[in-house]
Structure formats: C-alpha cells, structure tokens
C-alpha atoms as a PDB file:
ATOM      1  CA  UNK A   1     -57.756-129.125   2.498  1.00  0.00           C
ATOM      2  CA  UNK A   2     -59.525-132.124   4.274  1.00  0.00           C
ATOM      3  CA  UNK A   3     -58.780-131.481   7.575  1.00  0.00           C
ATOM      4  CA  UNK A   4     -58.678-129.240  10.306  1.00  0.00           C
ATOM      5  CA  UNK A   5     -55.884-128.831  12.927  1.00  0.00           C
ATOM      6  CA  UNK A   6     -56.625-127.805  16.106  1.00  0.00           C
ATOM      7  CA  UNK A   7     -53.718-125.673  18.465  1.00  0.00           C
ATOM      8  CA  UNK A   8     -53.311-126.958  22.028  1.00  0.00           C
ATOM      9  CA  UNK A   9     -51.927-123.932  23.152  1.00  0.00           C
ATOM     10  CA  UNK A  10     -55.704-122.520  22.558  1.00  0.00           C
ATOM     11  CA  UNK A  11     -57.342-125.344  24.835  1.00  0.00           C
ATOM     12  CA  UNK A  12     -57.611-122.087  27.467  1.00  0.00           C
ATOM     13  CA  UNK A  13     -59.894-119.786  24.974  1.00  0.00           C
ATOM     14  CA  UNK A  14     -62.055-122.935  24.222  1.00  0.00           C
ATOM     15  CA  UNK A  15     -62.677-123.940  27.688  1.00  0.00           C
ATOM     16  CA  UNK A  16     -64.446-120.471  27.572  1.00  0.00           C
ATOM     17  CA  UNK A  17     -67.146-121.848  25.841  1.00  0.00           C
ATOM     18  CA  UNK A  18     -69.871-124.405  27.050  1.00  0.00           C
ATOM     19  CA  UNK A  19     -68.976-127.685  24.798  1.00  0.00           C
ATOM     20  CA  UNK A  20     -72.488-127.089  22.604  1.00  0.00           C
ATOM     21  CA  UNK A  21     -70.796-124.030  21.748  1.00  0.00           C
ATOM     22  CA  UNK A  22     -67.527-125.505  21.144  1.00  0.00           C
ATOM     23  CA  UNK A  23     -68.940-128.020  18.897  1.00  0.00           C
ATOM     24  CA  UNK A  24     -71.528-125.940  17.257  1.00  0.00           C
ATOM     25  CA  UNK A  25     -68.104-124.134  16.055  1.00  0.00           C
ATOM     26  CA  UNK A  26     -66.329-127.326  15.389  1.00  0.00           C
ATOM     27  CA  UNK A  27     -69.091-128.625  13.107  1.00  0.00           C
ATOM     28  CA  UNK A  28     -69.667-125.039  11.056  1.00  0.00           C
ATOM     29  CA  UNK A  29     -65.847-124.726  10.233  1.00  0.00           C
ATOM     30  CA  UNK A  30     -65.298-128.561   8.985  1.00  0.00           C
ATOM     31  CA  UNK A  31     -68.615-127.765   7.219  1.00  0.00           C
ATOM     32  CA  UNK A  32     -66.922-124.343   6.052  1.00  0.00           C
ATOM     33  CA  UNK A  33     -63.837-126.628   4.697  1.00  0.00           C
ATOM     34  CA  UNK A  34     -66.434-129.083   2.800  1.00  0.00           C
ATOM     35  CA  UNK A  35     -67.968-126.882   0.792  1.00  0.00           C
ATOM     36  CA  UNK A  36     -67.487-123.589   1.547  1.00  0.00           C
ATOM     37  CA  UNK A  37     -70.793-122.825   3.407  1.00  0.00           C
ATOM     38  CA  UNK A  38     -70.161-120.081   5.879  1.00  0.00           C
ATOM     39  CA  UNK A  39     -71.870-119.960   9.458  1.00  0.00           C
ATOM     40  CA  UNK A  40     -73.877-117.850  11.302  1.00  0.00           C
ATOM     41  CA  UNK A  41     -73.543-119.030  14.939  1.00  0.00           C
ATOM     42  CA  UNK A  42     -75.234-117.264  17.760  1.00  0.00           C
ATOM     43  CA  UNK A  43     -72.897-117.095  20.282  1.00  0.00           C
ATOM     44  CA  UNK A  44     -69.348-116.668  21.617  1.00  0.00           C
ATOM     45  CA  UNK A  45     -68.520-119.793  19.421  1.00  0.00           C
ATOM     46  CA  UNK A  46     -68.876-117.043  16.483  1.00  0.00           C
ATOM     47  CA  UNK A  47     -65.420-115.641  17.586  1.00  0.00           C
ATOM     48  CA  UNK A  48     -63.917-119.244  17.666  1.00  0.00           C
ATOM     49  CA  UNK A  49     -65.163-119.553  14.554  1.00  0.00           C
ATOM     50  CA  UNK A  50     -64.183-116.964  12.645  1.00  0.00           C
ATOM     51  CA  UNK A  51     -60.138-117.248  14.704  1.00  0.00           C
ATOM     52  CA  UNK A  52     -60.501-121.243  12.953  1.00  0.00           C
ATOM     53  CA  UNK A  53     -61.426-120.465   9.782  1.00  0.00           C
ATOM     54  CA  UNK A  54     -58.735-117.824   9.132  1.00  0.00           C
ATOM     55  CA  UNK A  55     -56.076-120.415  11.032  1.00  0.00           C
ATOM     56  CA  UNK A  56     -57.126-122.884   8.329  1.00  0.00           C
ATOM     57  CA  UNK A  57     -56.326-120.502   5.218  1.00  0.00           C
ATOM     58  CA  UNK A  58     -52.910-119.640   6.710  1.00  0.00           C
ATOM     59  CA  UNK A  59     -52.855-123.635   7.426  1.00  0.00           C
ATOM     60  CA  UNK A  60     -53.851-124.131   3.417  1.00  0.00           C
ATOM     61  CA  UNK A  61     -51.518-121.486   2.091  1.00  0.00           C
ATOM     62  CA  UNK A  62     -48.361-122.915   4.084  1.00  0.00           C
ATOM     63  CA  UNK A  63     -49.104-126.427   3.060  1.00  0.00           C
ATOM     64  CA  UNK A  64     -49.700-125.363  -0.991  1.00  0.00           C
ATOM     65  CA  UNK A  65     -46.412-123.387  -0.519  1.00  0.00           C
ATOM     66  CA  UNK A  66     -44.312-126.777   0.584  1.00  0.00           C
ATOM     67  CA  UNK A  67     -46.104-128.868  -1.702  1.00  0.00           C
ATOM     68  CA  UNK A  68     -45.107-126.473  -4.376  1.00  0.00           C
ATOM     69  CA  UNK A  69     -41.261-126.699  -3.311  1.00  0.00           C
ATOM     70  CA  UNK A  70     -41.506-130.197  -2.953  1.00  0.00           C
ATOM     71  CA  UNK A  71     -43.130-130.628  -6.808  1.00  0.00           C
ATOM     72  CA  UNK A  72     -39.791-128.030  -7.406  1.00  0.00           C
ATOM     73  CA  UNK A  73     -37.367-130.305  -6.272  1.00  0.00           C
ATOM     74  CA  UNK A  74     -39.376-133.165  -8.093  1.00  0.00           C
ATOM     75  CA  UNK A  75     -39.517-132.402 -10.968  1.00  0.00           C
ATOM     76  CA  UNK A  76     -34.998-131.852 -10.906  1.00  0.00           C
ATOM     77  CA  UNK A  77     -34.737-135.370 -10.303  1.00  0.00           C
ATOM     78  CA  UNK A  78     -33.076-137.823  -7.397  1.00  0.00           C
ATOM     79  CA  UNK A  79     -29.739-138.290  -6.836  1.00  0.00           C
ATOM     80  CA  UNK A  80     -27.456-139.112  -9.833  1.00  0.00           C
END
C-alpha cells in the first residue's frame, strides 16, 4: 500500500498531541508502510502510532479484498 489515509473524525485525538508529536507519528508510520521499519517513539504519539498502523492493515486488507472481486468479475468478461 503506498499511502496512508488519515480519518477526520480523529482530528480531536490528534489535537492532543503537540504537532512534533503528531508528525514524529506521521513520519514513523509512512516509514512503517515503506519498508516495514517499526518505531519506537517516546511519547503520546506512540499511541497514535500504533491506532495508524493497525488502521492501515484493516485499510490494506479491505482494499486487497475489492481488488480481488474486481479481478473476479474481470476475468468473466464485459457485457456480451
């Protein structure tokens, strides 16, 4: 996955943190979804984190599961 999608609805739990903390997080998770390389952040921005990496493997495994359908119906053809 080459990107990373960020909720608005969590703007309020990430105004908790100061924004070096917020983008010390931001930068270990795209990092994370480079090449694997998992953080060790000092702070509260360990928590966002950890809630961003886990959103971006349910984000992965949703995606692979409609590209999968889509290859499905692909592979039967268009319309006659």
């Amino acid at each position: 996955m080459n990107y990373l999608m960020l909720y608005v609805d969590t703007l309020r739990q990430y105004k908790r943190l100061s924004d070096t903390e917020f983008g010390r997080a931001i930068r270990a998770v795209l990092q994370f979804l480079e090449d694997g390389t998992e953080a060790n952040l000092p702070g509260k921005e360990c928590i966002m984190y950890d809630v961003l990496r886990e959103q971006t493997e349910r984000d992965r495994k949703s995606y692979e599961k409609k590209m999968a359908a889509q290859r499905e119906n692909g592979s039967k053809g268009g319309r006659p």
